[in-house]
Protein backbone atom coordinates (compact mmCIF):
# COMPACT_ATOMS: atom_id res chain seq x y z
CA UNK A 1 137.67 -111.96 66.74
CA UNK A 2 134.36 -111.27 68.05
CA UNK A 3 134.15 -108.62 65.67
CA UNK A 4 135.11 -109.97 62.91
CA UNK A 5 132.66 -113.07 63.24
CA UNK A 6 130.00 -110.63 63.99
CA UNK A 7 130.88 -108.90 60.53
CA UNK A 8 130.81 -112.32 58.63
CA UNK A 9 127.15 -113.20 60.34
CA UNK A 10 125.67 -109.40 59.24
CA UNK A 11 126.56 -110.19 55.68
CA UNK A 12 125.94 -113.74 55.82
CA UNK A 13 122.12 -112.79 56.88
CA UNK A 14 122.14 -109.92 54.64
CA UNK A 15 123.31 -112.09 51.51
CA UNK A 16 120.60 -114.55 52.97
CA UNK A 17 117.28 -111.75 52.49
CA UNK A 18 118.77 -110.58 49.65
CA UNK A 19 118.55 -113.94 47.99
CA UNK A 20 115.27 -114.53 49.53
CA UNK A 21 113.75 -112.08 46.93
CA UNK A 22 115.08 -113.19 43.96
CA UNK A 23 113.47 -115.88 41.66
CA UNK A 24 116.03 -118.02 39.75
CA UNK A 25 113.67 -121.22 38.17
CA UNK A 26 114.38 -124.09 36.03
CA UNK A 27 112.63 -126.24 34.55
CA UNK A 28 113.78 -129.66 32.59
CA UNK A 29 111.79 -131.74 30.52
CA UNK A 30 111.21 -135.69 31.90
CA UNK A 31 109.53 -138.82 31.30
CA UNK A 32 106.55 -139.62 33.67
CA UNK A 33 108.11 -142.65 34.54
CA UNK A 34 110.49 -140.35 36.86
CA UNK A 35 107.39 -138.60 38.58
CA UNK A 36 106.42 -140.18 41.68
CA UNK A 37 103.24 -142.28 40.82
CA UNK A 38 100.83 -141.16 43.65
CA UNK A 39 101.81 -137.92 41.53
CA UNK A 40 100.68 -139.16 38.30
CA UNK A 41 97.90 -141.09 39.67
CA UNK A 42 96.69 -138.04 41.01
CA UNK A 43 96.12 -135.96 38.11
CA UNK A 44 95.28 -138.40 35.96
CA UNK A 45 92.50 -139.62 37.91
CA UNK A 46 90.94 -136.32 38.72
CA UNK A 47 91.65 -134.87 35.75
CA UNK A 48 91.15 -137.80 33.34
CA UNK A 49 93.63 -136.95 31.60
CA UNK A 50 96.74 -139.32 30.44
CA UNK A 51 97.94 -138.02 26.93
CA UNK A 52 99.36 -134.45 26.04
CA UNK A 53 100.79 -134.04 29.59
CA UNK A 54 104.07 -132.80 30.24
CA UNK A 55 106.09 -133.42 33.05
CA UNK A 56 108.74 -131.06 34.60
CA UNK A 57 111.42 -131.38 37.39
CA UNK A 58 111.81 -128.02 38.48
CA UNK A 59 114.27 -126.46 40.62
CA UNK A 60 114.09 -122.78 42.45
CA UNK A 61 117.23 -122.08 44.69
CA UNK A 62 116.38 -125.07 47.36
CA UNK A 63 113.23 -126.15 46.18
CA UNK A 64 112.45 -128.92 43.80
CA UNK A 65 109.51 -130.39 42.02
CA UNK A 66 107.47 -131.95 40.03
CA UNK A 67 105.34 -130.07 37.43
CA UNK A 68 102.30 -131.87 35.42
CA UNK A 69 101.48 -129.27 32.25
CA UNK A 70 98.13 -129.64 30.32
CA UNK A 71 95.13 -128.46 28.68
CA UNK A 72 91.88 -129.21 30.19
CA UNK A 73 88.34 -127.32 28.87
CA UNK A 74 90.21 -125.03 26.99
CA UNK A 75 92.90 -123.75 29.78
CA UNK A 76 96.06 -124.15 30.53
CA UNK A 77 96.82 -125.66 33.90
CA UNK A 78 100.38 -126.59 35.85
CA UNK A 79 99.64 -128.90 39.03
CA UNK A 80 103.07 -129.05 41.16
CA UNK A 81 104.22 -131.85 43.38
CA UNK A 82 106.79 -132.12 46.03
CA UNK A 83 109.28 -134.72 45.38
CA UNK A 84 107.71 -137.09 47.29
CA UNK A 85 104.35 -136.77 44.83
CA UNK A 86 102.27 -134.44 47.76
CA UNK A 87 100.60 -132.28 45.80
CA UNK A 88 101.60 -128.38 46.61
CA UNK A 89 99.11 -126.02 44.55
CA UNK A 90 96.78 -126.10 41.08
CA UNK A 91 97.71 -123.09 38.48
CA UNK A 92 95.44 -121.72 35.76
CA UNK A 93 96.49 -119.24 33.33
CA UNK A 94 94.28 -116.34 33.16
CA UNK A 95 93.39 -113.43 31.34
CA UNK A 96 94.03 -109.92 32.83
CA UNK A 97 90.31 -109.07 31.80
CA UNK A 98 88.97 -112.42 33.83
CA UNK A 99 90.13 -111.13 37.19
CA UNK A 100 87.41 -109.99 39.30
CA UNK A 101 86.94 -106.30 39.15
CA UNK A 102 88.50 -105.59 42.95
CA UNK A 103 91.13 -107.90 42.00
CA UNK A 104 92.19 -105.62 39.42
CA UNK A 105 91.90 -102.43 40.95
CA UNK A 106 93.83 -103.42 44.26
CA UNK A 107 96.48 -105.04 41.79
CA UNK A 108 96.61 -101.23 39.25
CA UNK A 109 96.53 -99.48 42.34
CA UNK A 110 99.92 -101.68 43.65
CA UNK A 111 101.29 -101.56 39.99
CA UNK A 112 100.83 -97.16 40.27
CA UNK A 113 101.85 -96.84 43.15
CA UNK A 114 105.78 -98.25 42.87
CA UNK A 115 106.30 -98.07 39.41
CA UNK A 116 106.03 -95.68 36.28
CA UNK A 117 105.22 -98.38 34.26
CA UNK A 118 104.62 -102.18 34.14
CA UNK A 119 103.68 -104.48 31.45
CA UNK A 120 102.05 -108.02 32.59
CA UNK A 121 103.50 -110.95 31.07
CA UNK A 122 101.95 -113.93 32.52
CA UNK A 123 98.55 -114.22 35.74
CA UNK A 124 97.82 -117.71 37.09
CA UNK A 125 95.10 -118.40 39.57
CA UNK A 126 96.80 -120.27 42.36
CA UNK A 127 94.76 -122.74 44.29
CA UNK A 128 96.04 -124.13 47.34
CA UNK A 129 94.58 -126.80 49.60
CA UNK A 130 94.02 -130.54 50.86
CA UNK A 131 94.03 -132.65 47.67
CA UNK A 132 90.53 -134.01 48.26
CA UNK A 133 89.38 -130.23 48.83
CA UNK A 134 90.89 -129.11 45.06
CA UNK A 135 89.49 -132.71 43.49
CA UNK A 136 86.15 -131.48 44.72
CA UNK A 137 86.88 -128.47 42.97
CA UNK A 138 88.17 -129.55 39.70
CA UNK A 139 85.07 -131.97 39.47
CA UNK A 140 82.22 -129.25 40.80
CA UNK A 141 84.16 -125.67 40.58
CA UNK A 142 82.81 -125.31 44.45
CA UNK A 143 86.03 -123.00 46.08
CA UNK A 144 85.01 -124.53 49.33
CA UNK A 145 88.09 -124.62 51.74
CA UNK A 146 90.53 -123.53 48.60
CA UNK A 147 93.12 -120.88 49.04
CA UNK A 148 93.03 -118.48 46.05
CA UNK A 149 96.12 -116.15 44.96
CA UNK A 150 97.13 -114.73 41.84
CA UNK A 151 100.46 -115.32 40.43
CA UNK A 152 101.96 -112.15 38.13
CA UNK A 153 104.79 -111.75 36.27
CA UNK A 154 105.46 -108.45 35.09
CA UNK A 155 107.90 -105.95 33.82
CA UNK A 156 108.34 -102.50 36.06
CA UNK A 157 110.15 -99.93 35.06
CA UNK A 158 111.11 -97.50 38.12
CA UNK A 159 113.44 -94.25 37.82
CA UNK A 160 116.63 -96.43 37.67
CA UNK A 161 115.73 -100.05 36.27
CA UNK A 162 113.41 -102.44 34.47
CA UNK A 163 113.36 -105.73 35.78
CA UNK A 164 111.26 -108.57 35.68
CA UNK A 165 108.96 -109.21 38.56
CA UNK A 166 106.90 -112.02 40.41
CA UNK A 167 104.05 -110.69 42.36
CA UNK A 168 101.89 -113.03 44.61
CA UNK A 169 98.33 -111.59 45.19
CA UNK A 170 95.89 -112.73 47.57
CA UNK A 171 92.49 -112.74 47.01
CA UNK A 172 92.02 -109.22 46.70
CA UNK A 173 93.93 -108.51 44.97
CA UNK A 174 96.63 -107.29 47.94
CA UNK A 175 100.25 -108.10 47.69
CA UNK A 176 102.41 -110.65 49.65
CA UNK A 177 105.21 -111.22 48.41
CA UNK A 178 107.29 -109.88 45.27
CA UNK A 179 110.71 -111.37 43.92
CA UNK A 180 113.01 -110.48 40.85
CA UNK A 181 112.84 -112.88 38.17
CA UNK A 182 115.91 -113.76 36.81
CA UNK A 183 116.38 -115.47 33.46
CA UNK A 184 119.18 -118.20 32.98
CA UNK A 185 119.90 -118.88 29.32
CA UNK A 186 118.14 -122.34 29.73
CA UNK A 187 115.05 -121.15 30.54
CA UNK A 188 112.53 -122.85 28.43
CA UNK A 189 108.84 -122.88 28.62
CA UNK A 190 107.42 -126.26 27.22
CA UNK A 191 103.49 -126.43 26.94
């Protein structure tokens, strides 16, 4: 018995890290009038911003959210919530040639050295911090006390596969974490 249970808890664990790495998102359209309000209070205020938004619930194995998606000066910018309207991080979409030059290197050097070849689909900026912190940024673009990672999804091919990946940088450009992306039929991108 002992062994047996012992069994079942090695490949409950090892079903648990497996799934740990793997990236299976969806998002669903919905009316702002289901966000939490200290949500949409939030960005409109510091963004001044209250048409052309669009509003997501999003789901990613356990987690859920809310996702606020909008131009502002001429980018494209996704500010998440927790269901309870905290906010959880600021994304930018960016340009592989905007990077800082380190960033780029440290990120080729990553992409070289595990794969034969990789093909970038999307980079975000990710900024993480205390709400006041990112309002101060948002209003005078002074990082102070901001968390800054870079968000890539790319293709790599290896020997054996190609998959779709999600790689999360840190500010150098070093990587910290890196999870399959898997595509479910409903999968649609609304911007």
């Amino acid at each position: 018995m002992v062994k047996i249970s012992f069994v079942f808890w090695f490949m409950y664990t090892l079903s648990m890290v497996a799934n740990a790495q793997v990236k299976i998102e969806k998002e669903s359209k919905v009316m702002r009038s289901d966000v939490p309000s200290n949500a949409v209070s939030w960005v409109e205020e510091v963004f001044d911003q209250k048409n052309r938004m669009n509003w997501f619930f999003e789901t990613s194995g356990e987690s859920k959210s809310y996702e606020a998606k909008f131009y502002h000066k001429k980018k494209k910018y996704s500010v998440e919530f927790s269901m309870d309207g905290t906010l959880e991080d600021i994304e930018v979409l960016v340009h592989w040639r905007r990077l800082p030059k380190k960033v780029k290197q440290n990120i080729s050097k990553y992409f070289s050295d595990n794969f034969l070849k990789t093909n970038i689909r999307k980079i975000q900026i990710q900024y993480t911090g205390k709400s006041e912190n990112l309002k101060n940024w948002i209003n005078t673009n002074k990082s102070d006390n901001i968390i800054i990672k870079y968000e890539v999804e790319f293709y790599g091919k290896t020997s054996s596969t190609k998959k779709l990946w999600e790689g999360l940088f840190d500010k150098e450009g070093e990587l910290l974490m890196k999870r399959e992306i898997i595509l479910t039929p409903s999968n649609n991108l609304f911007f």
